[in-house]
Protein backbone atom coordinates (compact mmCIF):
# COMPACT_ATOMS: atom_id res chain seq x y z
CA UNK A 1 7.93 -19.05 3.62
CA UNK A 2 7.62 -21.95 5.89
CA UNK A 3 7.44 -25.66 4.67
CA UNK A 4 5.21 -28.03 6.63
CA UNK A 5 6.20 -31.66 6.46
CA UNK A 6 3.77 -33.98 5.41
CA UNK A 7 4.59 -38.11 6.61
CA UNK A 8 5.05 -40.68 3.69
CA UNK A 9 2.05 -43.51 2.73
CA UNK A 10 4.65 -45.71 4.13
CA UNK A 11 5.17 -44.43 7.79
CA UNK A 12 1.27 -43.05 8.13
CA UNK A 13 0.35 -46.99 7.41
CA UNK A 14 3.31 -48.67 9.55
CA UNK A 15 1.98 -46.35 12.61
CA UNK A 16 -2.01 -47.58 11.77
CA UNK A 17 -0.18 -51.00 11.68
CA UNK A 18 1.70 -50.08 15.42
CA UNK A 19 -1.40 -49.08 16.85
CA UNK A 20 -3.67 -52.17 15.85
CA UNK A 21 -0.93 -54.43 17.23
CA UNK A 22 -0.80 -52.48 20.58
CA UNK A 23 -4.56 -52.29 20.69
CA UNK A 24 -4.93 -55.91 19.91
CA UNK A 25 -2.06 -56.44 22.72
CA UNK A 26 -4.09 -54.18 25.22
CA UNK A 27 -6.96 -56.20 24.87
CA UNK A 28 -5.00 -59.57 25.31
CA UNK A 29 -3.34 -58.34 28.43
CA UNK A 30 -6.40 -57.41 29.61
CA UNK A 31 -7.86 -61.23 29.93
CA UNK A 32 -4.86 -62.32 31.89
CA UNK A 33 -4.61 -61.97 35.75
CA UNK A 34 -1.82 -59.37 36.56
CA UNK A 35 -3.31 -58.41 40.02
CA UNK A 36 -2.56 -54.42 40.63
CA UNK A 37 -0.04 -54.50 37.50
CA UNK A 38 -2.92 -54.69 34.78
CA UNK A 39 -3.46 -51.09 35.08
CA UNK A 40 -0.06 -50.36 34.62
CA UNK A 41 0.69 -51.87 31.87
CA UNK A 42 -2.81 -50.65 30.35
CA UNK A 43 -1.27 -47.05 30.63
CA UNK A 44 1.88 -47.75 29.41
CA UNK A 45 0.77 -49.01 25.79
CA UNK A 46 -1.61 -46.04 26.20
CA UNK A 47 0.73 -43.83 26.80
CA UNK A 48 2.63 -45.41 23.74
CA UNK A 49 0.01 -45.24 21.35
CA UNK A 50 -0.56 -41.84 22.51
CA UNK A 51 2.96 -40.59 21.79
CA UNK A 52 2.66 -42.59 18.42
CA UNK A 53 -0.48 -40.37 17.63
CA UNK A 54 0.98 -37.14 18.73
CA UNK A 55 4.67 -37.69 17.07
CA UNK A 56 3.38 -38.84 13.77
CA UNK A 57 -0.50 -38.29 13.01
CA UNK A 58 -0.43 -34.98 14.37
CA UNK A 59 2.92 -33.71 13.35
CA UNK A 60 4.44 -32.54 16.55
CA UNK A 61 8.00 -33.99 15.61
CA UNK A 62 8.25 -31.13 13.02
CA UNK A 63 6.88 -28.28 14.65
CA UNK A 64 7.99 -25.37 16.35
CA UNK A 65 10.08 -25.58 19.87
CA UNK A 66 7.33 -23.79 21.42
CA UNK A 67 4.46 -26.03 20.16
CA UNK A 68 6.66 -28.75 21.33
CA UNK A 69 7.37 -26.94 25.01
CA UNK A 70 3.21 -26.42 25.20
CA UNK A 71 2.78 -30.75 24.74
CA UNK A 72 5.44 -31.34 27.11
CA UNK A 73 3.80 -28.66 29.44
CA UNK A 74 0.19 -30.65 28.93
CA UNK A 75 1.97 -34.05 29.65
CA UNK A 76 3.49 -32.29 32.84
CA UNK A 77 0.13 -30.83 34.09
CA UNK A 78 -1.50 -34.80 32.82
CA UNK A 79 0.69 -36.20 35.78
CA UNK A 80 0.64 -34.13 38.25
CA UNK A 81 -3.12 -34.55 38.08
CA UNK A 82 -3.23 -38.23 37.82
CA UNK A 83 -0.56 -38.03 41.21
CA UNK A 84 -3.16 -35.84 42.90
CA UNK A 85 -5.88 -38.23 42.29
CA UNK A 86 -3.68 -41.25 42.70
CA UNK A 87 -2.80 -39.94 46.17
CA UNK A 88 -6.00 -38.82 47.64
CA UNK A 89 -7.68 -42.58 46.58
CA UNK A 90 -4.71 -43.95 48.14
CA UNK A 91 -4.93 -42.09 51.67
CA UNK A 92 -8.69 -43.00 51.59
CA UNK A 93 -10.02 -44.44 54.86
CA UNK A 94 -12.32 -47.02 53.69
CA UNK A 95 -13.57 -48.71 56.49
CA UNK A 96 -16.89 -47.64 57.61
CA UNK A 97 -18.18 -46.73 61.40
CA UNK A 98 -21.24 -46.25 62.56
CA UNK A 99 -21.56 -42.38 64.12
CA UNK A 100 -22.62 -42.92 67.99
CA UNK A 101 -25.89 -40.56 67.71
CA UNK A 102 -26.73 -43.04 65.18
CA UNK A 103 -26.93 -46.25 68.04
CA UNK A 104 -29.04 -44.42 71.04
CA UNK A 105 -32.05 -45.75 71.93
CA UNK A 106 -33.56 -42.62 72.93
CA UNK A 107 -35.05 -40.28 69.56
CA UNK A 108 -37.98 -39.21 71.21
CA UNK A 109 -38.39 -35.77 71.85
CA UNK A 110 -36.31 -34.15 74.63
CA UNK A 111 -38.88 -33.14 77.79
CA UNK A 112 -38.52 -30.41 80.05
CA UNK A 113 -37.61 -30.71 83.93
């Protein structure tokens, strides 16, 4: 027979408490200027509040090691899509030229010799 574990009142209400206080903190961060870092540090409390979710609410800190290797294996496949997509906006070319059929001053039809 297998026992499931359920969390106390105590820690279920000190992580609702953790996540307020991180969203409340993502939303403060958000009003000040960081330049490029404000995304950053947007992911990292979400990526905190996240773990808090899966760990506790969801139970994965008393399941089975193979449950546990299928999150870590989700989390693995999370970044390397975020790195594919982080990469191909960063090698973007995003200055604009016009093509040079698009400046002739000739779109008449073409006439025979």
């Amino acid at each position: 027979m297998t026992s499931t574990h359920v969390p106390t009142v105590r820690i279920l209400v000190t992580i609702w408490a953790v996540l307020v206080v991180l969203t409340w903190t993502t939303v403060t961060v958000s009003h000040i200027e960081l330049g490029p870092w404000n995304v950053v540090v947007a992911l990292v409390i979400a990526v905190i509040k996240a773990s808090c979710v899966g760990w506790i609410f969801m139970g994965v800190r008393f399941t089975s090691p193979l449950t546990k290797l299928f999150v870590v294996a989700g989390l693995v496949w999370l970044t390397i899509m975020i790195l594919i997509t982080t990469s191909d906006y960063a090698t973007r070319r995003w200055d604009y030229h016009a093509q040079p059929w698009a400046n002739t001053k000739d779109n008449g039809p073409a006439t025979a010799p």
